[in-house]
PDB file of N, CA and C in Angstrom:
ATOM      1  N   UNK A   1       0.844  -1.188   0.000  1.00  0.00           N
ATOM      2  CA  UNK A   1       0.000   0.000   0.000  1.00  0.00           C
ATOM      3  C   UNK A   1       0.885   1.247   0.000  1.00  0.00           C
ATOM      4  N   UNK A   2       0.368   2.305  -1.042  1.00  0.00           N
ATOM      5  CA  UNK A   2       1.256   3.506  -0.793  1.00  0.00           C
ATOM      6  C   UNK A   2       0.924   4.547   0.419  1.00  0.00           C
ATOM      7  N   UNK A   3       1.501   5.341   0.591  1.00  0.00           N
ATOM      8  CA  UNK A   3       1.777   6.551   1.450  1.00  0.00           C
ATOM      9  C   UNK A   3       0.478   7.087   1.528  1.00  0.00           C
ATOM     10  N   UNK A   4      -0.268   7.164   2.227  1.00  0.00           N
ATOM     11  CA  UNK A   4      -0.973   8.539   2.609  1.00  0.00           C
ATOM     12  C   UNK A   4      -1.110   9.590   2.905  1.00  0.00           C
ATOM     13  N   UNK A   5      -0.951  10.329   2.439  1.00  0.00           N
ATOM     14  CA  UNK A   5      -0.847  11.883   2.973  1.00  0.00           C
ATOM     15  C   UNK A   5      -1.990  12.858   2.989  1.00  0.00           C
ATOM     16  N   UNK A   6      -1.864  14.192   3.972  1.00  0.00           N
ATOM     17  CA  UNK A   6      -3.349  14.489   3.921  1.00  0.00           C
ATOM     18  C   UNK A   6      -2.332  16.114   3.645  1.00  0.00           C
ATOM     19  N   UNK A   7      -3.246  16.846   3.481  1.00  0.00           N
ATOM     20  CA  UNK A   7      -3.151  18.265   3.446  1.00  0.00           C
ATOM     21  C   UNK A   7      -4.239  18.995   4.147  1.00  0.00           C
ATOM     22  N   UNK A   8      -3.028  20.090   4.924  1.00  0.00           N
ATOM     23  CA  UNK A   8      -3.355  20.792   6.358  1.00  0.00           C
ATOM     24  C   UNK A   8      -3.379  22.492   5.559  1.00  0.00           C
ATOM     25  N   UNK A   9      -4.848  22.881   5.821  1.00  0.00           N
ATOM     26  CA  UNK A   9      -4.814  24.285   5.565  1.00  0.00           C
ATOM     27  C   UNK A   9      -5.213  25.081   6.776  1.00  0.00           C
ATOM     28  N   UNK A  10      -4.555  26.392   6.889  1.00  0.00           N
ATOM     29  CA  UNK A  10      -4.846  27.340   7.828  1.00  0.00           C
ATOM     30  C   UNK A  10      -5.044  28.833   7.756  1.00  0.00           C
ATOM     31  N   UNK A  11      -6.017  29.061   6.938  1.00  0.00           N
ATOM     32  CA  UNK A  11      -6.476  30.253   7.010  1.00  0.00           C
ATOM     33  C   UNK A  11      -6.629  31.825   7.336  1.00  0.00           C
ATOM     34  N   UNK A  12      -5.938  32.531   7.581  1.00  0.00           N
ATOM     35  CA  UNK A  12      -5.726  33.691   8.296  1.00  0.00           C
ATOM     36  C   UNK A  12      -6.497  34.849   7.018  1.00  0.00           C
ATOM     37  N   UNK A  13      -6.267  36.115   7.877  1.00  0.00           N
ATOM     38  CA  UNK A  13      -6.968  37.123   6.946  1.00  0.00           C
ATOM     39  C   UNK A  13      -6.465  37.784   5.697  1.00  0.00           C
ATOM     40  N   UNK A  14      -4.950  37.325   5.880  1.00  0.00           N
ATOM     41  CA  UNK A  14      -4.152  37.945   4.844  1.00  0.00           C
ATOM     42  C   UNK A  14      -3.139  36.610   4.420  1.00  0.00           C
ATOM     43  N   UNK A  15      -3.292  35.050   5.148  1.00  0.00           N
ATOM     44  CA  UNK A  15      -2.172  34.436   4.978  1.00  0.00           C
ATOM     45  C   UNK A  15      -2.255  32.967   4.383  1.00  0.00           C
ATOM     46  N   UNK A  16      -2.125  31.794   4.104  1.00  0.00           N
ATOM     47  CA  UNK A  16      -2.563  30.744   4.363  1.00  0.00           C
ATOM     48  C   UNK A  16      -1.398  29.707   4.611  1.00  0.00           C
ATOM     49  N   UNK A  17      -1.183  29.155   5.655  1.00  0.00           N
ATOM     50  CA  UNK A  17      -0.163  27.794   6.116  1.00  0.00           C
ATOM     51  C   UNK A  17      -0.673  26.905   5.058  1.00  0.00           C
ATOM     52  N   UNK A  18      -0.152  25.999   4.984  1.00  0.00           N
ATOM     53  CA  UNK A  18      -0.341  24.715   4.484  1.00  0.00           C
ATOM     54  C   UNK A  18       0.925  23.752   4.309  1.00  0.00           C
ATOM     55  N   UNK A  19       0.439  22.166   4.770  1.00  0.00           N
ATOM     56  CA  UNK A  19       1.118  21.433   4.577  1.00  0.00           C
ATOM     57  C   UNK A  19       0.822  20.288   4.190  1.00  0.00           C
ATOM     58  N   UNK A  20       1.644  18.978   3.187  1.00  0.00           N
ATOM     59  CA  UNK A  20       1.309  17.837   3.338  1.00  0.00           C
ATOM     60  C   UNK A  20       2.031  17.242   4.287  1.00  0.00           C
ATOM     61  N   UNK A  21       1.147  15.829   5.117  1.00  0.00           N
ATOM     62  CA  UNK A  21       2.015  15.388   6.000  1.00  0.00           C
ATOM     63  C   UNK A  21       2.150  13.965   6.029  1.00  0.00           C
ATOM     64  N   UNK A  22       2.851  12.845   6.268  1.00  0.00           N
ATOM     65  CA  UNK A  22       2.369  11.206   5.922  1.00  0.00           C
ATOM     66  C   UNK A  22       1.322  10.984   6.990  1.00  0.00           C
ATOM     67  N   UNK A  23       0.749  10.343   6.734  1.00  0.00           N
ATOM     68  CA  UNK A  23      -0.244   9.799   7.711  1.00  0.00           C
ATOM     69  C   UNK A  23       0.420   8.852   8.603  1.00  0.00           C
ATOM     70  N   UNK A  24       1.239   7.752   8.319  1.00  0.00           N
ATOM     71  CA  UNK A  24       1.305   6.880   8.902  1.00  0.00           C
ATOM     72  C   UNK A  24       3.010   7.200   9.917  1.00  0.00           C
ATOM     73  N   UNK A  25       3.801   8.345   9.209  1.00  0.00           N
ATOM     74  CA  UNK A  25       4.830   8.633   9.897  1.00  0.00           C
ATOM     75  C   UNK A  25       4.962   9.855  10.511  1.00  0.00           C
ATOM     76  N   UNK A  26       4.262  10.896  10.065  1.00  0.00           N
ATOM     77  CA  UNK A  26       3.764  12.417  10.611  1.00  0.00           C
ATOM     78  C   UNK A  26       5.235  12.951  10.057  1.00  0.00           C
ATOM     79  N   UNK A  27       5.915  12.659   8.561  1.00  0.00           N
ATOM     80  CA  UNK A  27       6.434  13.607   8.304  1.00  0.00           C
ATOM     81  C   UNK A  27       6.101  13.952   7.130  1.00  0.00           C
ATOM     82  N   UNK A  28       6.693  15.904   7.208  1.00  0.00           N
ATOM     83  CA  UNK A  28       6.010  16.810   6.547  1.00  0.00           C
ATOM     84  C   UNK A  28       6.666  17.001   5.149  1.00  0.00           C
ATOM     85  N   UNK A  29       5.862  16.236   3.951  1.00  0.00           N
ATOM     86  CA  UNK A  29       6.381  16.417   2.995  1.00  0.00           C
ATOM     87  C   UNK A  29       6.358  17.598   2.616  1.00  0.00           C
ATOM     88  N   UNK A  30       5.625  18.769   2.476  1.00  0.00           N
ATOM     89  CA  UNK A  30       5.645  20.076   1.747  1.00  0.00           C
ATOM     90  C   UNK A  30       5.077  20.694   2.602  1.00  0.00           C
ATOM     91  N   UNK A  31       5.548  21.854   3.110  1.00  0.00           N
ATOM     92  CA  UNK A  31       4.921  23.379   3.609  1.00  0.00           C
ATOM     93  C   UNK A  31       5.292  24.446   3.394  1.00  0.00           C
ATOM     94  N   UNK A  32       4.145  25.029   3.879  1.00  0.00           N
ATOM     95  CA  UNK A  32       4.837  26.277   3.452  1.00  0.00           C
ATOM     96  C   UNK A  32       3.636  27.468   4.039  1.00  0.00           C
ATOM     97  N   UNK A  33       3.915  28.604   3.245  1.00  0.00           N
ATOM     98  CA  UNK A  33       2.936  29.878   4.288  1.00  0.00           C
ATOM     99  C   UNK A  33       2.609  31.247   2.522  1.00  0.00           C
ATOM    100  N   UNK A  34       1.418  30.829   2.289  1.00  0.00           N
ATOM    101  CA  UNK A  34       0.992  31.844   1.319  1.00  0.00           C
ATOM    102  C   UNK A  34       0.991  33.266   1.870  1.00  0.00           C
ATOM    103  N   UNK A  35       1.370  34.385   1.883  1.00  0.00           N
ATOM    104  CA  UNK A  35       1.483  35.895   2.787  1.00  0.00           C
ATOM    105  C   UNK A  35       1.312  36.929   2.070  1.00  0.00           C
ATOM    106  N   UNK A  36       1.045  38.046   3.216  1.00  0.00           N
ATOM    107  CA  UNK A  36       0.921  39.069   2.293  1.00  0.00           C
ATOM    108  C   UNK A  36      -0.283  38.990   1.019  1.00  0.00           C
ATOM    109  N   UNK A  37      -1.470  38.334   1.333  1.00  0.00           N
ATOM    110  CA  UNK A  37      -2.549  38.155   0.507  1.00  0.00           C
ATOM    111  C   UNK A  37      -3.220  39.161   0.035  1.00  0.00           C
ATOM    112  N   UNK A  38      -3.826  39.669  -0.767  1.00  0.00           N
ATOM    113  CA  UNK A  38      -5.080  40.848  -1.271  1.00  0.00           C
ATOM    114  C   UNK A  38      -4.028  41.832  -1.155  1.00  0.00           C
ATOM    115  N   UNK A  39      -2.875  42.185  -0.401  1.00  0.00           N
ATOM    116  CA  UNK A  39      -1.798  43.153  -0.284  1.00  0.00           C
ATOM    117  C   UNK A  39      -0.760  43.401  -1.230  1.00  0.00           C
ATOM    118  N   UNK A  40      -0.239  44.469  -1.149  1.00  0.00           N
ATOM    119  CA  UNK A  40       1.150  44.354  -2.249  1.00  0.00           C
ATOM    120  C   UNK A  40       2.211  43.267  -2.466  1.00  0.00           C
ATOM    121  N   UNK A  41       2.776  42.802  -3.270  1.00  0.00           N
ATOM    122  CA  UNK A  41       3.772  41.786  -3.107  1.00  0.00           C
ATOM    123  C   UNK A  41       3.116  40.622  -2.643  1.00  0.00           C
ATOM    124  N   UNK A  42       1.770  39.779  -2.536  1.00  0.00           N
ATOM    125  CA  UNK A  42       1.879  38.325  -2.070  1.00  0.00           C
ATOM    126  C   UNK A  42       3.011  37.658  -2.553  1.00  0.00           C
ATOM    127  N   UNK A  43       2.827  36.468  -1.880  1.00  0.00           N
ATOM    128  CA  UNK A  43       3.991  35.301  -2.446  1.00  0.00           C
ATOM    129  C   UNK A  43       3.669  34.217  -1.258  1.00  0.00           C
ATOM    130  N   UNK A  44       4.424  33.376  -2.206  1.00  0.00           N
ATOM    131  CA  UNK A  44       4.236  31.907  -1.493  1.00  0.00           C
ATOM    132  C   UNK A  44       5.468  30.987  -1.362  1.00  0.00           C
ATOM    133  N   UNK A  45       5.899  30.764  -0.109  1.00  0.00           N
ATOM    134  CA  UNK A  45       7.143  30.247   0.448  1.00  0.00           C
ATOM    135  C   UNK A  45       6.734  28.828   0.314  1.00  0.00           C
ATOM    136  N   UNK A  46       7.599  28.043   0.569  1.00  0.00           N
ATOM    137  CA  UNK A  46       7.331  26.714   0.729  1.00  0.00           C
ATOM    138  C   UNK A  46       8.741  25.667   0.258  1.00  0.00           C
ATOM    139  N   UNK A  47       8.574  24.744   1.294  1.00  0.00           N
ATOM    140  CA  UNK A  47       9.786  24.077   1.548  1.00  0.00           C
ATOM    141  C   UNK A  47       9.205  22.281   1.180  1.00  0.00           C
ATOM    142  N   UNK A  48       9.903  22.070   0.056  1.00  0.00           N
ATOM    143  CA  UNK A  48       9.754  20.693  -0.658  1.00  0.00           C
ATOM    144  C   UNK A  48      11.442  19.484  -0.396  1.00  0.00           C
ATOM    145  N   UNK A  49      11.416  19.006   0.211  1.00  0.00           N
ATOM    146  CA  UNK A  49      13.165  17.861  -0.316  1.00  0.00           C
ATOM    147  C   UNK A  49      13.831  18.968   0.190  1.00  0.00           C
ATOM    148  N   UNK A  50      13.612  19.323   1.471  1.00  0.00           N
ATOM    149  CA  UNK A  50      15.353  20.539   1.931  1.00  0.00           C
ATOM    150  C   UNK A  50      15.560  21.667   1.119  1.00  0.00           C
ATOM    151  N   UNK A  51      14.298  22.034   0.196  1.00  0.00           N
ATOM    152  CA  UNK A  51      14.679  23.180  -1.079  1.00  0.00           C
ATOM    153  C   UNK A  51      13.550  24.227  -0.614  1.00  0.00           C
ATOM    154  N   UNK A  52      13.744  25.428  -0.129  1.00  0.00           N
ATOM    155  CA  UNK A  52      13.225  26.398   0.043  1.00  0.00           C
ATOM    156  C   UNK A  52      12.916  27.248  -1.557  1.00  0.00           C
ATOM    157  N   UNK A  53      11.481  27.493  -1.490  1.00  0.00           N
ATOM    158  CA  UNK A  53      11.491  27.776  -2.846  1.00  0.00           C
ATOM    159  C   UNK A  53      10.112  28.743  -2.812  1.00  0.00           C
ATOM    160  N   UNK A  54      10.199  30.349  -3.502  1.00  0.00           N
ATOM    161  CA  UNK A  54       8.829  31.336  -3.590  1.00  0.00           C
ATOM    162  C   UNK A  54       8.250  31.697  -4.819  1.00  0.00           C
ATOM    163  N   UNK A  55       7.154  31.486  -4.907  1.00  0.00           N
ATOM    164  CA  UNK A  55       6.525  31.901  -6.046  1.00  0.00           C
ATOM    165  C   UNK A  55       5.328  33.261  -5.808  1.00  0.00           C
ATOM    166  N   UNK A  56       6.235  33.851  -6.597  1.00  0.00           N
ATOM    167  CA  UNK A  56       5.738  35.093  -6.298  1.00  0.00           C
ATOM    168  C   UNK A  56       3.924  35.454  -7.158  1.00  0.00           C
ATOM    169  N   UNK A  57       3.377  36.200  -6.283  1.00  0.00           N
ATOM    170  CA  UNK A  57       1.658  36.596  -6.609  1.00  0.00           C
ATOM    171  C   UNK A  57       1.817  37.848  -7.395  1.00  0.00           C
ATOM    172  N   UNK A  58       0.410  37.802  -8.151  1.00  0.00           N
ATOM    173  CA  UNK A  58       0.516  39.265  -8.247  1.00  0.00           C
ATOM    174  C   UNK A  58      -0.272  39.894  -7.222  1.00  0.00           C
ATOM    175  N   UNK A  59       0.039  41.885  -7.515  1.00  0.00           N
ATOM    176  CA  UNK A  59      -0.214  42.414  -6.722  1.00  0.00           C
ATOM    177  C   UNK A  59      -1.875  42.181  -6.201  1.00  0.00           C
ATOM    178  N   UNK A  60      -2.450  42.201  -5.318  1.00  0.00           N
ATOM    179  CA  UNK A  60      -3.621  42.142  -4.878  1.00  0.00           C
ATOM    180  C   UNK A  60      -4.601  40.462  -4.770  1.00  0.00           C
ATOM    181  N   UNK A  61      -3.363  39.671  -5.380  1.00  0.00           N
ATOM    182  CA  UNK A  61      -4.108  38.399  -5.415  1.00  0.00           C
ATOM    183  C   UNK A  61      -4.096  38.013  -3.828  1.00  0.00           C
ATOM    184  N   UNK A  62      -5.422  37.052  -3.504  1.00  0.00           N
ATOM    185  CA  UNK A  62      -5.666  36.670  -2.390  1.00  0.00           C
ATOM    186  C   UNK A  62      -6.246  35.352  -2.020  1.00  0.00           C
ATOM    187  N   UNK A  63      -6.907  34.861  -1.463  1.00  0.00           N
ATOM    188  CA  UNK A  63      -6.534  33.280  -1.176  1.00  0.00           C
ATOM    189  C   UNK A  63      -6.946  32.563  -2.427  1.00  0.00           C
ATOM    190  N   UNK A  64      -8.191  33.002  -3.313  1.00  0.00           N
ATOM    191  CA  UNK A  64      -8.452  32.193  -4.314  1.00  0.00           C
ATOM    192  C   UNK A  64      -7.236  31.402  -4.928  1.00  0.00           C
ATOM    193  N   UNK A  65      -6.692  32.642  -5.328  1.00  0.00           N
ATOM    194  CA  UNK A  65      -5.505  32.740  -6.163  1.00  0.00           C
ATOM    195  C   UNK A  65      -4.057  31.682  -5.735  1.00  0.00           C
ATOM    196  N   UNK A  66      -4.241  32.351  -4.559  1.00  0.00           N
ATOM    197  CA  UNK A  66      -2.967  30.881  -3.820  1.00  0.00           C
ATOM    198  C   UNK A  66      -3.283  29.685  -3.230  1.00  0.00           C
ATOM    199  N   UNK A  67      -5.023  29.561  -3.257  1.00  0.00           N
ATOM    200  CA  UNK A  67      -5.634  28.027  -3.490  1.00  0.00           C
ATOM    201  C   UNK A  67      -5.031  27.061  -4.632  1.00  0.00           C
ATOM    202  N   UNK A  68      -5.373  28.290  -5.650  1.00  0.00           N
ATOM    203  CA  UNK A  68      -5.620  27.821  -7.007  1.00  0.00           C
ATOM    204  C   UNK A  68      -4.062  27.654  -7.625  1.00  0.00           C
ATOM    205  N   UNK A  69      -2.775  28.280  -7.204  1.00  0.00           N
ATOM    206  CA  UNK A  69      -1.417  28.146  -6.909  1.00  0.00           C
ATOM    207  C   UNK A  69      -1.195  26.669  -6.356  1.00  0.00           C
ATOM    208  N   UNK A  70      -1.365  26.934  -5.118  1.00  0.00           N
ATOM    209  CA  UNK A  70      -1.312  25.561  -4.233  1.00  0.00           C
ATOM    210  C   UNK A  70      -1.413  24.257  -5.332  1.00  0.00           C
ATOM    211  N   UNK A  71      -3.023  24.199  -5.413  1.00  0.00           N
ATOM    212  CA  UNK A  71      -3.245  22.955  -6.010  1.00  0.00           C
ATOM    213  C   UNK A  71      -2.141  22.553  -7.531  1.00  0.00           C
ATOM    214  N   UNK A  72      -1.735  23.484  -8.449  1.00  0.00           N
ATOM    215  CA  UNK A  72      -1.136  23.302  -9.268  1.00  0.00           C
ATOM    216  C   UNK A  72       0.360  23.274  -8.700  1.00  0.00           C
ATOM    217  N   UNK A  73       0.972  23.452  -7.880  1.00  0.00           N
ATOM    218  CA  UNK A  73       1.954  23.362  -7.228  1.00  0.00           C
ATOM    219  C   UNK A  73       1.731  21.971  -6.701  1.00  0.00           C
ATOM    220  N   UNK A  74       1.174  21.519  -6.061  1.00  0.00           N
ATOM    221  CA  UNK A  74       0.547  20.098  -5.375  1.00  0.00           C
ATOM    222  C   UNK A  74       0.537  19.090  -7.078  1.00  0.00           C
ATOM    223  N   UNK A  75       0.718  19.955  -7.695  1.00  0.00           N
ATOM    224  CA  UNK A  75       0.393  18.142  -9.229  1.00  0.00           C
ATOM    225  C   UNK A  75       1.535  18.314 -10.068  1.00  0.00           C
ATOM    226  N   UNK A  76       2.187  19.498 -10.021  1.00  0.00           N
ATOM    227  CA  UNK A  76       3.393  19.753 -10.729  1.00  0.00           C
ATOM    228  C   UNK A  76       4.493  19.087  -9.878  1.00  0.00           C
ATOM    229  N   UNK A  77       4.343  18.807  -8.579  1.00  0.00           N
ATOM    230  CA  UNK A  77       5.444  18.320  -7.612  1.00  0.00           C
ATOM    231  C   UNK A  77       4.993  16.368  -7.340  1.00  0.00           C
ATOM    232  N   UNK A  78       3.985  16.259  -8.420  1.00  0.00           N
ATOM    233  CA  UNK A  78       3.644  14.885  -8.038  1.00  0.00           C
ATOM    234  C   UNK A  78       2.948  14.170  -7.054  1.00  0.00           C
ATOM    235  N   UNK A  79       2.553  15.058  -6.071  1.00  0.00           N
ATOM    236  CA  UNK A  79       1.946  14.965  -4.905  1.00  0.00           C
ATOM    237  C   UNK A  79       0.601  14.778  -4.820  1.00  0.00           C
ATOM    238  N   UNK A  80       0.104  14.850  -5.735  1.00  0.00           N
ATOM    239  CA  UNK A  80      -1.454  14.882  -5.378  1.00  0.00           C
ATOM    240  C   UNK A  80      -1.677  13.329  -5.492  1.00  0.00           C
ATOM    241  N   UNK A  81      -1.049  12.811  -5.815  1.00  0.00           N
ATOM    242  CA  UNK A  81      -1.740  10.759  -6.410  1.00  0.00           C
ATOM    243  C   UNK A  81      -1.746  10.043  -4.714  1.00  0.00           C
ATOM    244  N   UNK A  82      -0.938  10.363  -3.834  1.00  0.00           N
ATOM    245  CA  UNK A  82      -1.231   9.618  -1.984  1.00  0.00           C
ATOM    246  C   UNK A  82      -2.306  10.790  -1.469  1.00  0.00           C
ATOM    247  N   UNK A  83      -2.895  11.980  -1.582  1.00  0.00           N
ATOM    248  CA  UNK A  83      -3.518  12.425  -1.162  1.00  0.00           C
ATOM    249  C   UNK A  83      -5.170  11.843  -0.940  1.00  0.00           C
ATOM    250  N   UNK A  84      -5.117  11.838   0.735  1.00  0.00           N
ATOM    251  CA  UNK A  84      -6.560  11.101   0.715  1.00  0.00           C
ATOM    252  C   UNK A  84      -7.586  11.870   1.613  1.00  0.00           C
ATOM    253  N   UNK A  85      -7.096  13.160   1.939  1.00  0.00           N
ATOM    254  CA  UNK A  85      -8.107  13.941   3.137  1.00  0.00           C
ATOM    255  C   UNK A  85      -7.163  15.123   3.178  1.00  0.00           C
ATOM    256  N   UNK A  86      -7.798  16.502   3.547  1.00  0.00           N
ATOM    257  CA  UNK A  86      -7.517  17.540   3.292  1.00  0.00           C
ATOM    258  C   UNK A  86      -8.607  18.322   4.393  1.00  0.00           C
ATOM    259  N   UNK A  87      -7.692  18.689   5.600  1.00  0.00           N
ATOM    260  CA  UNK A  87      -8.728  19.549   6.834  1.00  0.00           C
ATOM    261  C   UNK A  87      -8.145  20.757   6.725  1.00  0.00           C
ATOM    262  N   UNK A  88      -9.266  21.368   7.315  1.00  0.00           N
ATOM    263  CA  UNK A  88      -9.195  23.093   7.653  1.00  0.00           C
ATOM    264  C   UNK A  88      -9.000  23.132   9.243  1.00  0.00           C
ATOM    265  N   UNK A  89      -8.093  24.016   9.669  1.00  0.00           N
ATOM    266  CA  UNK A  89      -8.089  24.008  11.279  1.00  0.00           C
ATOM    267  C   UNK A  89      -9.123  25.711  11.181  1.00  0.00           C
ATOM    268  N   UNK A  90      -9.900  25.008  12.050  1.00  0.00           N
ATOM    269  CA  UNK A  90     -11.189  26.085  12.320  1.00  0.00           C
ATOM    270  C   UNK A  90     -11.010  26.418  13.994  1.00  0.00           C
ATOM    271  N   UNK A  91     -10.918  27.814  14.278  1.00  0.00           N
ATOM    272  CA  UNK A  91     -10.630  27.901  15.738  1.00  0.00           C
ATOM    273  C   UNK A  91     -11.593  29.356  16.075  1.00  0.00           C
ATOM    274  N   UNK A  92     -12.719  29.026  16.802  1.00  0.00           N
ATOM    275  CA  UNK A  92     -13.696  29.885  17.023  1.00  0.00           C
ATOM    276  C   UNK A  92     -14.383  29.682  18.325  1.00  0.00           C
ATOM    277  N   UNK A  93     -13.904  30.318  19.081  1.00  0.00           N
ATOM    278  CA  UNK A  93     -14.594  30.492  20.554  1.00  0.00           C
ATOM    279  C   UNK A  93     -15.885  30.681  20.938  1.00  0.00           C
ATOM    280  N   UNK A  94     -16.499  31.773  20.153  1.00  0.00           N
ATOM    281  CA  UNK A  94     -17.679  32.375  20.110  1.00  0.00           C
ATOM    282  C   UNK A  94     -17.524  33.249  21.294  1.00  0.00           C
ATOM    283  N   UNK A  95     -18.973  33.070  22.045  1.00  0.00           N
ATOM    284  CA  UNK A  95     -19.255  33.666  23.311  1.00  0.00           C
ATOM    285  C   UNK A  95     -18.663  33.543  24.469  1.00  0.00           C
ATOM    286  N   UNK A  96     -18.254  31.964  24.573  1.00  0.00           N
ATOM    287  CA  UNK A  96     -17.847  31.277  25.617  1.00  0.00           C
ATOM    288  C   UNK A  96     -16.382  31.373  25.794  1.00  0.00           C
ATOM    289  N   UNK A  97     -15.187  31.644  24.573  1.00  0.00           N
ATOM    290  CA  UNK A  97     -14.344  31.797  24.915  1.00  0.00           C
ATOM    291  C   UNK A  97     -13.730  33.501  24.647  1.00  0.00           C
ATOM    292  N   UNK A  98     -13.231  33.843  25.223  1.00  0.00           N
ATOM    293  CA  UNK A  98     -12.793  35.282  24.291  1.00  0.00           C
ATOM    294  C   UNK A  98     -11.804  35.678  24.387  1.00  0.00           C
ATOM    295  N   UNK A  99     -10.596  34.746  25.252  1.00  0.00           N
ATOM    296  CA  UNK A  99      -9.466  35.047  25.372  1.00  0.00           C
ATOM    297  C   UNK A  99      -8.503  33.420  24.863  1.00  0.00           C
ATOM    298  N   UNK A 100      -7.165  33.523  24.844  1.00  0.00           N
ATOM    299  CA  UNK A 100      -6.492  32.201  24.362  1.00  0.00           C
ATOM    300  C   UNK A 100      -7.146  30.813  25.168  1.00  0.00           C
ATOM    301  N   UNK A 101      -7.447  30.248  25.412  1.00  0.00           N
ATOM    302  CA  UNK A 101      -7.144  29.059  26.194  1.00  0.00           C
ATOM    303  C   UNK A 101      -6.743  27.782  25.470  1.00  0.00           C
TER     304      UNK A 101
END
């Protein structure tokens, strides 16, 4: 059986984390941090095989755009064929929380 890997997205207002990770060994094949979104200069960092590597946005592009990056980055690097689940970390307190815990 091959590798499983899932992909981890994290959302911010201007940013997006993301990583693939193995399922069965918890190491992190690709991450990286989309920044500087809808803002001047986005770009997208990300670390593949020990190779730090940015692909730069244009001006004002924002998460669509480095979704839509991502995923073609994710099939150009071969990665998408073990992919079997793909979560969002959702962190919302509401009422009940309103400070870190």
């Amino acid at each position: 059986m091959s590798s499983q890997h899932v992909l981890v997205l994290n959302c911010g207002s201007s940013s997006l984390k993301f990583a693939i990770i193995d399922n069965a060994t918890g190491e992190e094949i690709l991450s990286g941090l989309a920044e500087r979104l809808a803002e001047q200069s986005p770009q997208i960092k990300y670390k593949f095989q020990g190779n730090k590597e940015i692909v730069p946005l244009n001006s004002g592009d924002a998460h669509q755009v480095a979704i839509t990056t991502l995923v073609k980055l994710i099939k150009d690097l071969a990665l998408d064929a073990n992919l079997v689940a793909v979560g969002h970390r959702v962190v919302h307190g509401g009422e009940r929380f309103t400070q870190s815990v």
